[in-house]
PDB file of N, CA and C in Angstrom:
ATOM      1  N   UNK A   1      25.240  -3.283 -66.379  1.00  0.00           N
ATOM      2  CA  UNK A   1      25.951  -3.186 -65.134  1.00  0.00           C
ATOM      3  C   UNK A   1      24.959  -3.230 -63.973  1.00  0.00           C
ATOM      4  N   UNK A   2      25.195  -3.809 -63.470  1.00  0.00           N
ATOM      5  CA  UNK A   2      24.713  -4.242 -61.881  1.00  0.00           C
ATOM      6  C   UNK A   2      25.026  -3.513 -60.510  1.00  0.00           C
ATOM      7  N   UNK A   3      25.057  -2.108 -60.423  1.00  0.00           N
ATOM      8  CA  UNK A   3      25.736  -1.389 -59.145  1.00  0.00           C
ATOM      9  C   UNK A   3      24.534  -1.557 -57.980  1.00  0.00           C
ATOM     10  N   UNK A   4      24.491  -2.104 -57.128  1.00  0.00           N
ATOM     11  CA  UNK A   4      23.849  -2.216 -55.842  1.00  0.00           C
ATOM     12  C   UNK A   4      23.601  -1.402 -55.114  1.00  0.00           C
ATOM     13  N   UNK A   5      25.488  -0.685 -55.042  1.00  0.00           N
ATOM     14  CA  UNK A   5      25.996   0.516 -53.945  1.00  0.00           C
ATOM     15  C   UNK A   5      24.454   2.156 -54.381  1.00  0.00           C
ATOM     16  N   UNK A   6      24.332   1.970 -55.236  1.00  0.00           N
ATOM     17  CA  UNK A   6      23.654   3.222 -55.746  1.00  0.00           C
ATOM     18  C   UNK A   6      21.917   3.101 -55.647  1.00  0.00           C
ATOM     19  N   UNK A   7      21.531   1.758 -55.906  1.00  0.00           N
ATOM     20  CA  UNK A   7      19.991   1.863 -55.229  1.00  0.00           C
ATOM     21  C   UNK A   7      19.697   1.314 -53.831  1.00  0.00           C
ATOM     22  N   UNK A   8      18.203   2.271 -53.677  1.00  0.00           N
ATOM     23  CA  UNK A   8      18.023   2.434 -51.835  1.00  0.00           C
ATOM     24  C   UNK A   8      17.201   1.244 -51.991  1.00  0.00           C
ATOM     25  N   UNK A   9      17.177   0.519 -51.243  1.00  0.00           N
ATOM     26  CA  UNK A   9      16.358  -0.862 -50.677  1.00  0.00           C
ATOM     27  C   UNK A   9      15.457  -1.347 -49.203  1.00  0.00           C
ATOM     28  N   UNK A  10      14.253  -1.603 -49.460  1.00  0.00           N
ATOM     29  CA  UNK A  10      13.767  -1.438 -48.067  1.00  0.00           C
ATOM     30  C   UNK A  10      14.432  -2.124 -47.657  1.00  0.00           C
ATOM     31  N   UNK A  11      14.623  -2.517 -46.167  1.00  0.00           N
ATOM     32  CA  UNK A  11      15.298  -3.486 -44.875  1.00  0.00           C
ATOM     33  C   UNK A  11      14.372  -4.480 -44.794  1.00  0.00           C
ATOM     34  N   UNK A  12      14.494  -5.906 -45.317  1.00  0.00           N
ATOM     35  CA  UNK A  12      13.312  -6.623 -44.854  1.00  0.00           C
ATOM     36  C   UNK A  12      13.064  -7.292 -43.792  1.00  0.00           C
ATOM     37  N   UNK A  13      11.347  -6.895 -43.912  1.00  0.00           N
ATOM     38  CA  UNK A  13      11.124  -6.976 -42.374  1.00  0.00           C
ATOM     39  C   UNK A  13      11.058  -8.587 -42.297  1.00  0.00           C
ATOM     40  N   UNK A  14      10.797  -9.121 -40.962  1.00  0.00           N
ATOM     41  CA  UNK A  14      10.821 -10.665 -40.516  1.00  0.00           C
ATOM     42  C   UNK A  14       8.727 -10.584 -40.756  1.00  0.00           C
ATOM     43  N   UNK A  15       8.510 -11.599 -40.780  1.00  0.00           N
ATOM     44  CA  UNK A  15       6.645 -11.375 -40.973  1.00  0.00           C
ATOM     45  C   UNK A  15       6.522 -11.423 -39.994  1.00  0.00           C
ATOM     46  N   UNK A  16       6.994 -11.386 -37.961  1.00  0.00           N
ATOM     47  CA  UNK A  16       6.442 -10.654 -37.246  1.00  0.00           C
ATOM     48  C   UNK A  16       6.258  -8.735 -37.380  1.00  0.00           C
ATOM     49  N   UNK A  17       7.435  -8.688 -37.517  1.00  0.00           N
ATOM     50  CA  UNK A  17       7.571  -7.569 -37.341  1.00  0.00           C
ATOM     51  C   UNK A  17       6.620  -6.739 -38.930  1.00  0.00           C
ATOM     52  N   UNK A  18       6.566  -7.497 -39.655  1.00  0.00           N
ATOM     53  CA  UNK A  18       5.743  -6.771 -40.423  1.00  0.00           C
ATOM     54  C   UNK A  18       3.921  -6.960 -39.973  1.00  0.00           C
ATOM     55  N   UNK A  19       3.621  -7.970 -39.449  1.00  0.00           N
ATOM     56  CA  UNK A  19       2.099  -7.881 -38.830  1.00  0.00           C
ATOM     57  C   UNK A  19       2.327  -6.719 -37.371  1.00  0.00           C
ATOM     58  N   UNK A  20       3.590  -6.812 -37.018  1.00  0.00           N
ATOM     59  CA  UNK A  20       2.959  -5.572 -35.955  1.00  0.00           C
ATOM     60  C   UNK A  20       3.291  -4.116 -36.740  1.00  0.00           C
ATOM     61  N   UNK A  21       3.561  -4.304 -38.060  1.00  0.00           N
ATOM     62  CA  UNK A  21       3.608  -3.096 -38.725  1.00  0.00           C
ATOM     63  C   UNK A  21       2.036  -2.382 -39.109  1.00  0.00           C
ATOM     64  N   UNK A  22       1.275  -3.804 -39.493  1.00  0.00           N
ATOM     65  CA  UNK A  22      -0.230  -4.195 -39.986  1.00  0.00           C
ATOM     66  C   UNK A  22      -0.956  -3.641 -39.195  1.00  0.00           C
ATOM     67  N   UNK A  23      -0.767  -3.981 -37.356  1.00  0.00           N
ATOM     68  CA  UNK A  23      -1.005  -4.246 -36.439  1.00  0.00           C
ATOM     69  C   UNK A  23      -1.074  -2.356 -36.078  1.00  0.00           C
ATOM     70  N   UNK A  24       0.031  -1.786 -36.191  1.00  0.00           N
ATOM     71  CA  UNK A  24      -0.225  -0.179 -35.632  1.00  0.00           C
ATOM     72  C   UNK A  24      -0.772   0.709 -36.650  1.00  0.00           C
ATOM     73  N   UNK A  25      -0.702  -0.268 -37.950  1.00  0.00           N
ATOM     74  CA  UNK A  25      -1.273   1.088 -38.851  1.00  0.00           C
ATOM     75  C   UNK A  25      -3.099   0.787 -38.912  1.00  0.00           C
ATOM     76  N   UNK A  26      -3.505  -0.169 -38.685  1.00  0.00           N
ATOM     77  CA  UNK A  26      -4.479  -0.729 -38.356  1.00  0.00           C
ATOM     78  C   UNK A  26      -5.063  -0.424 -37.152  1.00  0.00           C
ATOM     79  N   UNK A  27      -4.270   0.378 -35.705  1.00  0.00           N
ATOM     80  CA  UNK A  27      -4.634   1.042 -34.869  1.00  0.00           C
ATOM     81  C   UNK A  27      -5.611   2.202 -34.629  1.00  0.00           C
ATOM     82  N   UNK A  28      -3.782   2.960 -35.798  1.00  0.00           N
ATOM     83  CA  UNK A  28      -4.223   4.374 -35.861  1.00  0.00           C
ATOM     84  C   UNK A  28      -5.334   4.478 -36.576  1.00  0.00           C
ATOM     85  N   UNK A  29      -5.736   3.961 -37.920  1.00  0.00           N
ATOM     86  CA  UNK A  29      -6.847   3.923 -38.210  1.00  0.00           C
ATOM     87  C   UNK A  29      -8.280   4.346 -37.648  1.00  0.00           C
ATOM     88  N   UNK A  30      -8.236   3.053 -36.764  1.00  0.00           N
ATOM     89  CA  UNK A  30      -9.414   2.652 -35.596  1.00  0.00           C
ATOM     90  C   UNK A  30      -9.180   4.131 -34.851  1.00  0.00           C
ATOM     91  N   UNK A  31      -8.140   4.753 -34.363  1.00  0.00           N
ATOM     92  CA  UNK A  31      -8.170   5.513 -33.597  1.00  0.00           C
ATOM     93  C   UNK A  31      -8.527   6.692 -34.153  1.00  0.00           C
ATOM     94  N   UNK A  32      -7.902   7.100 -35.155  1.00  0.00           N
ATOM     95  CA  UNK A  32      -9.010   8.219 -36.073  1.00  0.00           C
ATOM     96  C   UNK A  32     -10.422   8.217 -35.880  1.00  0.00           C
ATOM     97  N   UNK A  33     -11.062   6.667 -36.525  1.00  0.00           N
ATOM     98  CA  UNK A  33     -12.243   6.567 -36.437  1.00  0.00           C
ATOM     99  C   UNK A  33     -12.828   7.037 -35.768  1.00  0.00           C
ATOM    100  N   UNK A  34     -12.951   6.914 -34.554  1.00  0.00           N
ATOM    101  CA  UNK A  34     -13.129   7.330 -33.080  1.00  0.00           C
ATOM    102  C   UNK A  34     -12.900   8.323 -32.649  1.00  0.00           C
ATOM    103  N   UNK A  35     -11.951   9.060 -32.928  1.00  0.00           N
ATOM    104  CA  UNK A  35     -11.318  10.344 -32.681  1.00  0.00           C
ATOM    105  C   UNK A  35     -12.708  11.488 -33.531  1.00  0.00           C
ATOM    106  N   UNK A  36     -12.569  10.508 -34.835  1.00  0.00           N
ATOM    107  CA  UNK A  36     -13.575  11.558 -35.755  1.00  0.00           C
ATOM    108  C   UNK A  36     -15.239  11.372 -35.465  1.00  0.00           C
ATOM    109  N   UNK A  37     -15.564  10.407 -34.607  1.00  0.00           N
ATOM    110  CA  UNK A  37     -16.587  10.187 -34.223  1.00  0.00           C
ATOM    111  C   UNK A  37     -17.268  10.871 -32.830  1.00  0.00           C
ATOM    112  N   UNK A  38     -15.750  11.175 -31.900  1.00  0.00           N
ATOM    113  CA  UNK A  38     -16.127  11.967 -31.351  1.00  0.00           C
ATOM    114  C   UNK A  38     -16.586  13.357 -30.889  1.00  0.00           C
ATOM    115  N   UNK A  39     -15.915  14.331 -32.087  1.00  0.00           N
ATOM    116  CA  UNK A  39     -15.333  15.469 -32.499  1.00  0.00           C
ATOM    117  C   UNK A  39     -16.878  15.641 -32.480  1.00  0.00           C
ATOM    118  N   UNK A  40     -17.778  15.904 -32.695  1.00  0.00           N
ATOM    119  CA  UNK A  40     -19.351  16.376 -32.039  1.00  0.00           C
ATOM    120  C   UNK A  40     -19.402  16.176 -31.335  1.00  0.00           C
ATOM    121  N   UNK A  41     -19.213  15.072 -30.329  1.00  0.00           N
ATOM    122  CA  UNK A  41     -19.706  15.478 -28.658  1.00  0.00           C
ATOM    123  C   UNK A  41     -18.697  16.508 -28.468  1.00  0.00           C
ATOM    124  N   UNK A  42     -17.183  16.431 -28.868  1.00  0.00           N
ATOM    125  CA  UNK A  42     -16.445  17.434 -28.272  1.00  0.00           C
ATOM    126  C   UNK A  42     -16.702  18.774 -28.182  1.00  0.00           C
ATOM    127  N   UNK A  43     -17.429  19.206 -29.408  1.00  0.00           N
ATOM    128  CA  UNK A  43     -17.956  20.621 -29.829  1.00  0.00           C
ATOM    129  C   UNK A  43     -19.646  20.949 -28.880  1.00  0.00           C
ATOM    130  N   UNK A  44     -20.191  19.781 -28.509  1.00  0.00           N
ATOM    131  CA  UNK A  44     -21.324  19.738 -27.467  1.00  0.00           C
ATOM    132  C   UNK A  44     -20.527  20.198 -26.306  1.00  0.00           C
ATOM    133  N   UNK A  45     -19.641  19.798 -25.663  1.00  0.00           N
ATOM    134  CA  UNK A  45     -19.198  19.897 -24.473  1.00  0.00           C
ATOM    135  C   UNK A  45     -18.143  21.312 -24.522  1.00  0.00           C
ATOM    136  N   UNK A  46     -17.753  21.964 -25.508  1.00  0.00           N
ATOM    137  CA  UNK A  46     -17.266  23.311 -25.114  1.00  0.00           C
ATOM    138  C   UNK A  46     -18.446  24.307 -25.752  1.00  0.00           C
ATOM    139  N   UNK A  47     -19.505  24.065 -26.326  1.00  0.00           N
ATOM    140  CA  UNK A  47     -20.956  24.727 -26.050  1.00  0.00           C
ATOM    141  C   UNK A  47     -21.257  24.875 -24.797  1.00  0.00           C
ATOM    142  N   UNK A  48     -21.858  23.466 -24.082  1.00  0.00           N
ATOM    143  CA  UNK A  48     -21.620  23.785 -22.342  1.00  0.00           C
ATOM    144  C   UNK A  48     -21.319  24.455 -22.009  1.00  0.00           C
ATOM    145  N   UNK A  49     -19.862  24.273 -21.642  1.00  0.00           N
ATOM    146  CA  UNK A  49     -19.246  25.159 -20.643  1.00  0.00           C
ATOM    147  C   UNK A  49     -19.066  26.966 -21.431  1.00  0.00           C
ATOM    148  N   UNK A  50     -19.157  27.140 -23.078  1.00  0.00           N
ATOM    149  CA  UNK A  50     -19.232  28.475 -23.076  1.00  0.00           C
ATOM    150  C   UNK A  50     -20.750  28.832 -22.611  1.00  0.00           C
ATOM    151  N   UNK A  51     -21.643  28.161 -22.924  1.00  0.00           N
ATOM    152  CA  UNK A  51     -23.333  28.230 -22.529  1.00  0.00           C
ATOM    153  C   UNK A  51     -22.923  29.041 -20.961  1.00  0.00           C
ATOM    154  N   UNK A  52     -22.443  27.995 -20.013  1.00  0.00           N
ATOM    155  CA  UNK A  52     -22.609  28.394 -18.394  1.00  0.00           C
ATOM    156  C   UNK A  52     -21.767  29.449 -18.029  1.00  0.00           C
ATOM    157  N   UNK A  53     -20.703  29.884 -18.635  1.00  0.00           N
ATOM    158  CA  UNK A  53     -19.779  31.124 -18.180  1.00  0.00           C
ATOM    159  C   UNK A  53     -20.690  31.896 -19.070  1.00  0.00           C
ATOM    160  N   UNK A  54     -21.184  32.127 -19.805  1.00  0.00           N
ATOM    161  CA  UNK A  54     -21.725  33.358 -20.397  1.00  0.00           C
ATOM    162  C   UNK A  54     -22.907  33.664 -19.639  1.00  0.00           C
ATOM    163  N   UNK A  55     -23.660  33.151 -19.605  1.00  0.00           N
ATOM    164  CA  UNK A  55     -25.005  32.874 -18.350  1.00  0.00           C
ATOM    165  C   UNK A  55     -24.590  33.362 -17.090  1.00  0.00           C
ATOM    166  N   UNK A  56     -23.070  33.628 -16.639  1.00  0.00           N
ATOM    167  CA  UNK A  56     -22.981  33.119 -15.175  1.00  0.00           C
ATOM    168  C   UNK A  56     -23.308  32.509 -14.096  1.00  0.00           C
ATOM    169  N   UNK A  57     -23.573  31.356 -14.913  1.00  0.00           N
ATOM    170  CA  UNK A  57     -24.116  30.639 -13.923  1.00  0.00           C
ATOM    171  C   UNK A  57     -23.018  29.778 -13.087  1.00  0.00           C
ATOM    172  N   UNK A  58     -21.785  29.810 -14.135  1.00  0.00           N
ATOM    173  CA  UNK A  58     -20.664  28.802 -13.209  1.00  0.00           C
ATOM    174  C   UNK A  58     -19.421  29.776 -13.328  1.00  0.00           C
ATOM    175  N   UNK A  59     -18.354  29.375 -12.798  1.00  0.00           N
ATOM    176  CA  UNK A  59     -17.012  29.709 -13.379  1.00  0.00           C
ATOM    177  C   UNK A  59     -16.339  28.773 -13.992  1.00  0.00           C
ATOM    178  N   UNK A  60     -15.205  29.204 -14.638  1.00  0.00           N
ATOM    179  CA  UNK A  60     -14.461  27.993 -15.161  1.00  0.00           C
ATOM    180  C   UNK A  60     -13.719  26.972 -14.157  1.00  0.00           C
ATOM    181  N   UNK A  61     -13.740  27.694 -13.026  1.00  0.00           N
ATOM    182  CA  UNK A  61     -12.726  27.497 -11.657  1.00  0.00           C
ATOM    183  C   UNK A  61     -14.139  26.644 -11.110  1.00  0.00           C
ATOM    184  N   UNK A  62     -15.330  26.739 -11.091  1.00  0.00           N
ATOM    185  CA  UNK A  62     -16.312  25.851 -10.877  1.00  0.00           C
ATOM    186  C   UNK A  62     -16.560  24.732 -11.281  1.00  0.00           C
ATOM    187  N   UNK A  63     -16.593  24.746 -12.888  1.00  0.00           N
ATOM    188  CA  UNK A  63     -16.849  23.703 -13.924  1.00  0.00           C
ATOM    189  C   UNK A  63     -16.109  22.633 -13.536  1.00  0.00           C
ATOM    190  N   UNK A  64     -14.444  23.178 -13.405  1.00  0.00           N
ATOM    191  CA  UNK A  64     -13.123  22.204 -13.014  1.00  0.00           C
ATOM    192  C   UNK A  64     -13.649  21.639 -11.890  1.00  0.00           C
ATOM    193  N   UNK A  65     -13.961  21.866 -10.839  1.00  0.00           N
ATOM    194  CA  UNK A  65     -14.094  21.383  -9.736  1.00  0.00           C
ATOM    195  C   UNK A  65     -15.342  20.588  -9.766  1.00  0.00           C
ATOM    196  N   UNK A  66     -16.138  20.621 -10.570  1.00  0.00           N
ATOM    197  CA  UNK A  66     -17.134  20.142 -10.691  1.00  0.00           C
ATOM    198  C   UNK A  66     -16.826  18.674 -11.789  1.00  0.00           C
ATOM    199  N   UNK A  67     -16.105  18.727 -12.591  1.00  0.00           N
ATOM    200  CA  UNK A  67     -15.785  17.915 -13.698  1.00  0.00           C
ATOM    201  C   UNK A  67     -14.944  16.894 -12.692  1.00  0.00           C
ATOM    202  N   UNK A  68     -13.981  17.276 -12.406  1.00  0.00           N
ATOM    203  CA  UNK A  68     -13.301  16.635 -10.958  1.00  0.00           C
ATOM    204  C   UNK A  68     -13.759  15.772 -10.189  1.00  0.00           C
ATOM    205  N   UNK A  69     -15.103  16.364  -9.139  1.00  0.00           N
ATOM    206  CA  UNK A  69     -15.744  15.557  -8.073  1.00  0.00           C
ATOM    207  C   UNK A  69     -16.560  14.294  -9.157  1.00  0.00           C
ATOM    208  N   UNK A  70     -16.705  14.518 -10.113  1.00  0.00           N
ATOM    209  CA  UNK A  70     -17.977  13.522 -11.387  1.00  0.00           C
ATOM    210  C   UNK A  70     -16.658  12.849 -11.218  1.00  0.00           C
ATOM    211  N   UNK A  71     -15.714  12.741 -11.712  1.00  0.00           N
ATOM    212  CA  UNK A  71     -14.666  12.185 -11.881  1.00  0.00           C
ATOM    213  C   UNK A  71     -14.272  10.836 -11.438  1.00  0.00           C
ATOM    214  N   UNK A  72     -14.276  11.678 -10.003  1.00  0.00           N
ATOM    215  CA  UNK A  72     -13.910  11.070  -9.132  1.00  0.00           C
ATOM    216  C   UNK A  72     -15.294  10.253  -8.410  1.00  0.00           C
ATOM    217  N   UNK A  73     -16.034  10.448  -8.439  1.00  0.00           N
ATOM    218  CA  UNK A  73     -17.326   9.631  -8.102  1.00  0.00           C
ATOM    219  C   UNK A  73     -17.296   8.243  -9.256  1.00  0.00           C
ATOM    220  N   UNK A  74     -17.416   8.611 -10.457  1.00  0.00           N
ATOM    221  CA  UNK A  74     -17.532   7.554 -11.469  1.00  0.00           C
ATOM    222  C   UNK A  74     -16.220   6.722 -11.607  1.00  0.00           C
ATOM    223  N   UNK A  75     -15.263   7.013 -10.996  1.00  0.00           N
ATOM    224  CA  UNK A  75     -13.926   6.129 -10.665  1.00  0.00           C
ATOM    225  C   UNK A  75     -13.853   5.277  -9.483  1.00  0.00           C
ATOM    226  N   UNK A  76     -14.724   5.542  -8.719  1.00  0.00           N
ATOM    227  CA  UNK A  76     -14.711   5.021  -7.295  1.00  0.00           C
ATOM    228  C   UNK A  76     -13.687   5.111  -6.191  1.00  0.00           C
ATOM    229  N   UNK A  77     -13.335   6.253  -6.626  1.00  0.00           N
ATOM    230  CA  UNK A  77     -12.431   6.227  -5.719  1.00  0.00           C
ATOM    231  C   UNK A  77     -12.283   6.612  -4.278  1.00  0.00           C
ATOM    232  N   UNK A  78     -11.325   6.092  -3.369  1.00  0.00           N
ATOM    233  CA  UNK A  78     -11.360   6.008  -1.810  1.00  0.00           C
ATOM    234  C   UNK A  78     -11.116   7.593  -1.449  1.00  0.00           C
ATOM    235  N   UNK A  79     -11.946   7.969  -1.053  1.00  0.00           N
ATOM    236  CA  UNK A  79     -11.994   9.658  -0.815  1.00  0.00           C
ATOM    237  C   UNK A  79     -10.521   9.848   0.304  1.00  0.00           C
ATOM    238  N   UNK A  80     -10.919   8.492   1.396  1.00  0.00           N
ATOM    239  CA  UNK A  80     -10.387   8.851   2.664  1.00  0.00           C
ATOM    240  C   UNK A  80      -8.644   9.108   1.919  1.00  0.00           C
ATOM    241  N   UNK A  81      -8.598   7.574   0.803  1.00  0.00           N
ATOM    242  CA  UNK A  81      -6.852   7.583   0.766  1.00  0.00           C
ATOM    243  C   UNK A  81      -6.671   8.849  -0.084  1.00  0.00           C
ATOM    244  N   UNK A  82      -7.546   9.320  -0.673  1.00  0.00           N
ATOM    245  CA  UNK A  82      -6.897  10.586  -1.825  1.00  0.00           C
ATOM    246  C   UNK A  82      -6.727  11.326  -1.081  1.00  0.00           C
ATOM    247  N   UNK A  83      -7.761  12.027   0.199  1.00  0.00           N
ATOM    248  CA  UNK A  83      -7.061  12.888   1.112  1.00  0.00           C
ATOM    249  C   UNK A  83      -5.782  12.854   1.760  1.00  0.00           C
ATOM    250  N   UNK A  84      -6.076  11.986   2.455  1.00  0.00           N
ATOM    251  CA  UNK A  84      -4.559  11.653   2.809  1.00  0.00           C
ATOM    252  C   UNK A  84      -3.535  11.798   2.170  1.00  0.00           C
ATOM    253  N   UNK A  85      -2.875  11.047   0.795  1.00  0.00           N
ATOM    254  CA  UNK A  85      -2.645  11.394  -0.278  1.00  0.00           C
ATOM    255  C   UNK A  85      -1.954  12.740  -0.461  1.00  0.00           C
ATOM    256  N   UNK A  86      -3.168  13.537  -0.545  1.00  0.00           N
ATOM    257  CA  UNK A  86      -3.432  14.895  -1.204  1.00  0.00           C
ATOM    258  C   UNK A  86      -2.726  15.938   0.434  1.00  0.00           C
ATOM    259  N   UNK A  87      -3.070  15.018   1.440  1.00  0.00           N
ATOM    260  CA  UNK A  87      -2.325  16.021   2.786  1.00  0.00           C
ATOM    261  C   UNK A  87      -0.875  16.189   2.622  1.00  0.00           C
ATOM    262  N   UNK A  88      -0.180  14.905   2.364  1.00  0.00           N
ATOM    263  CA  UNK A  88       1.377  14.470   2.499  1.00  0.00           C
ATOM    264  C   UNK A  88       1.864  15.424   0.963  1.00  0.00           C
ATOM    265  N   UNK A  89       1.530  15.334   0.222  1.00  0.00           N
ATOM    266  CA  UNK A  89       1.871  15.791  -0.683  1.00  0.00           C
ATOM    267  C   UNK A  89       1.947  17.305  -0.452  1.00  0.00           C
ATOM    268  N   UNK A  90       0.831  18.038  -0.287  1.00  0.00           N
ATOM    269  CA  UNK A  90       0.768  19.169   0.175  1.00  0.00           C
ATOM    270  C   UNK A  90       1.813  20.158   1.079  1.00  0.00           C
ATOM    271  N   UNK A  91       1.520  18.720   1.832  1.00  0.00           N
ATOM    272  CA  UNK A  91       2.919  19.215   3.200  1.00  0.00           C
ATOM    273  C   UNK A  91       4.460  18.994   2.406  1.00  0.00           C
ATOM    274  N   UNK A  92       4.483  17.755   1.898  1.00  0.00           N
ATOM    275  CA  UNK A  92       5.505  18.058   1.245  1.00  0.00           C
ATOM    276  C   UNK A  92       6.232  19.230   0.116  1.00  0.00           C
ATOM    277  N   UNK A  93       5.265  19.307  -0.602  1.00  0.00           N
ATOM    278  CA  UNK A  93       5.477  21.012  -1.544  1.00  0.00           C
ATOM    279  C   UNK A  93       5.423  22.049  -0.965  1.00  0.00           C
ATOM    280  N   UNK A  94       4.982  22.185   0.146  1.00  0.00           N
ATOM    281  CA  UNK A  94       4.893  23.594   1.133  1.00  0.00           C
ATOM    282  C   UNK A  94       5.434  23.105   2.564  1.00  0.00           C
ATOM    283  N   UNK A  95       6.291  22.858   2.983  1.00  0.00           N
ATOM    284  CA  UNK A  95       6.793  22.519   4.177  1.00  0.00           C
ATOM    285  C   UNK A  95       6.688  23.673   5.707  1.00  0.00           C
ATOM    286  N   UNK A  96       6.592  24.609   4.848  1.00  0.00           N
ATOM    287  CA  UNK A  96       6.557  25.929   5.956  1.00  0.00           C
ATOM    288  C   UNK A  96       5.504  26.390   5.750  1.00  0.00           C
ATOM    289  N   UNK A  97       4.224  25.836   5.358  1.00  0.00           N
ATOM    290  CA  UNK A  97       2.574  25.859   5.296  1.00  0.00           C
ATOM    291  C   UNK A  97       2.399  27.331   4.975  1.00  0.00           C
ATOM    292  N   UNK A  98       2.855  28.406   4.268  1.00  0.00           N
ATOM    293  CA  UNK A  98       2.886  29.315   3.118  1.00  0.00           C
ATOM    294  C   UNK A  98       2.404  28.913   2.158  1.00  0.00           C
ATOM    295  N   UNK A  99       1.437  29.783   2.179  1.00  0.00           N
ATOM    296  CA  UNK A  99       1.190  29.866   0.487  1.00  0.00           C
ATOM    297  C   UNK A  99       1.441  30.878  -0.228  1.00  0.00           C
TER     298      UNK A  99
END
């Protein structure tokens, strides 16, 4: 006997849709890779910052602001428009200039 109704069957794919199947598992892969390649600098860089709060030499409220301005230097970005930017916005979330 031949019942169909009772076994599960993959959906077949079209061979695009199976190379972009190829295509994301072949991603994530790569992205592990990388992910796992980075995972030592990551553990370098919260050494750092526990290194400089224990030292007191920074705050964490420092570091941020400091990680920030690098940031923003190595992005190039237009100081003048982020202020600006950063005014309207401001004014807009606080309209009655309270904080």
């Amino acid at each position: 006997m031949n019942d169909d109704t009772n076994t599960t069957s993959k959906p077949v794919l079209s061979s695009a849709e199976a190379r972009r199947q190829r295509y994301i598992i072949e991603y994530i892969r790569s992205l592990k890779t990388i992910e796992d390649a980075m995972e030592p600098y990551k553990d370098q860089r919260r050494e750092l910052r526990s290194d400089y709060r224990r030292q007191g030499w920074l705050t964490r409220e420092e570091m941020s602001v400091a990680v920030k301005a690098y940031r923003l230097m190595k992005g190039e970005v237009d100081l003048d428009a982020l202020y600006d930017t950063y005014s309207v916005l401001s004014t807009a979330a606080n309209p009655d200039g309270v904080e």
